[in-house]
Protein backbone atom coordinates (compact mmCIF):
# COMPACT_ATOMS: atom_id res chain seq x y z
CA UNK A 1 -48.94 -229.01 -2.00
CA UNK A 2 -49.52 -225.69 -0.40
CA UNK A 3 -52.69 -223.53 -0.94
CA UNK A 4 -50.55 -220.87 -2.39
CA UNK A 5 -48.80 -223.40 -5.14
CA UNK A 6 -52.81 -224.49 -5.54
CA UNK A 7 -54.05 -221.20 -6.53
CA UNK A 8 -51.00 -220.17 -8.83
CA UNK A 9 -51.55 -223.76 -11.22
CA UNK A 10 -55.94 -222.96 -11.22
CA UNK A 11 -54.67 -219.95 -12.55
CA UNK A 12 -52.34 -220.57 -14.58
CA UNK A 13 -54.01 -223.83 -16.34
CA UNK A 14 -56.38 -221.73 -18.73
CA UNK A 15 -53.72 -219.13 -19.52
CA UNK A 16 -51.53 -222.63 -20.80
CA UNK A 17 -54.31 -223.61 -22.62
CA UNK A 18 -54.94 -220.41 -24.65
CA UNK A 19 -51.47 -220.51 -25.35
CA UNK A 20 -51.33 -224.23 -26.56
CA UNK A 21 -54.21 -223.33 -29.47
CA UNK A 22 -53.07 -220.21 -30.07
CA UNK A 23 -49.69 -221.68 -31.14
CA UNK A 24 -51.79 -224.60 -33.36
CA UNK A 25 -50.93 -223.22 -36.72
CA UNK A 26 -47.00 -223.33 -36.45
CA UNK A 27 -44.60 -225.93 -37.64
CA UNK A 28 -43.60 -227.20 -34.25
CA UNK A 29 -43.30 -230.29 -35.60
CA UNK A 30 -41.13 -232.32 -38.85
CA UNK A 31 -43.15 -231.29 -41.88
CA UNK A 32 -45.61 -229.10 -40.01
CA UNK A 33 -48.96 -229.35 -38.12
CA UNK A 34 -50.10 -231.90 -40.47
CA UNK A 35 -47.09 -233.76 -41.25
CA UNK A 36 -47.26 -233.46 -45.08
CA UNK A 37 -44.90 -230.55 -45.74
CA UNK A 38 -47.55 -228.59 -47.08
CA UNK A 39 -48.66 -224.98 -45.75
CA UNK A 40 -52.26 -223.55 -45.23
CA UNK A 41 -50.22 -219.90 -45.34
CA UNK A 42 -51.16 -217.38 -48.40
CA UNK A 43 -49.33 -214.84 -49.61
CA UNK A 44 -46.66 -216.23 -51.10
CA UNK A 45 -44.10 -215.42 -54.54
CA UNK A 46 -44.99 -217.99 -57.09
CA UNK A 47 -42.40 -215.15 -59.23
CA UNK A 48 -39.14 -217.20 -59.03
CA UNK A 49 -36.14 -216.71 -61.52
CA UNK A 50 -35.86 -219.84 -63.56
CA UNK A 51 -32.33 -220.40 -61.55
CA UNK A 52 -33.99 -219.98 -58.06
CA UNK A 53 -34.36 -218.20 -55.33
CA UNK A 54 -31.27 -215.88 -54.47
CA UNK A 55 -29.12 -217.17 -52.03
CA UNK A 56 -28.96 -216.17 -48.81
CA UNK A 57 -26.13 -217.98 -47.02
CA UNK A 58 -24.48 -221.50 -47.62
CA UNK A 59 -21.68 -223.20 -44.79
CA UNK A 60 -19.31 -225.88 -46.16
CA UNK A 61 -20.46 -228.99 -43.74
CA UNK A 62 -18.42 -232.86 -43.50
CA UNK A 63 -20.12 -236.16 -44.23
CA UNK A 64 -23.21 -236.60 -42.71
């Protein structure tokens, strides 16, 4: 490895590694960050009509 290719990945490592936490919170992952399907988020409509949500698209698919 070159000094040049050196330099660029000392500097780069902690800019990765900002990144990496900083990303800790979303569901990268099935079910989310803990697996459970469950979200820390607040905020959210507990209001729904008592036939649903509105919706927003649906796609006629084959046998899974």
């Amino acid at each position: 490895m070159n000094k040049r290719a050196i330099i660029l990945s000392a500097a780069l490592l902690p800019i990765l590694a900002l990144v990496s936490s900083a990303r800790a919170g979303d569901w990268l992952q099935w079910r989310g960050p803990e697996h459970n399907g469950v979200t820390a988020e607040s905020g959210g409509s507990h209001d729904w009509p008592a036939d649903g949500p509105k919706v927003a698209w649906k796609a006629k698919v084959g046998f899974g």
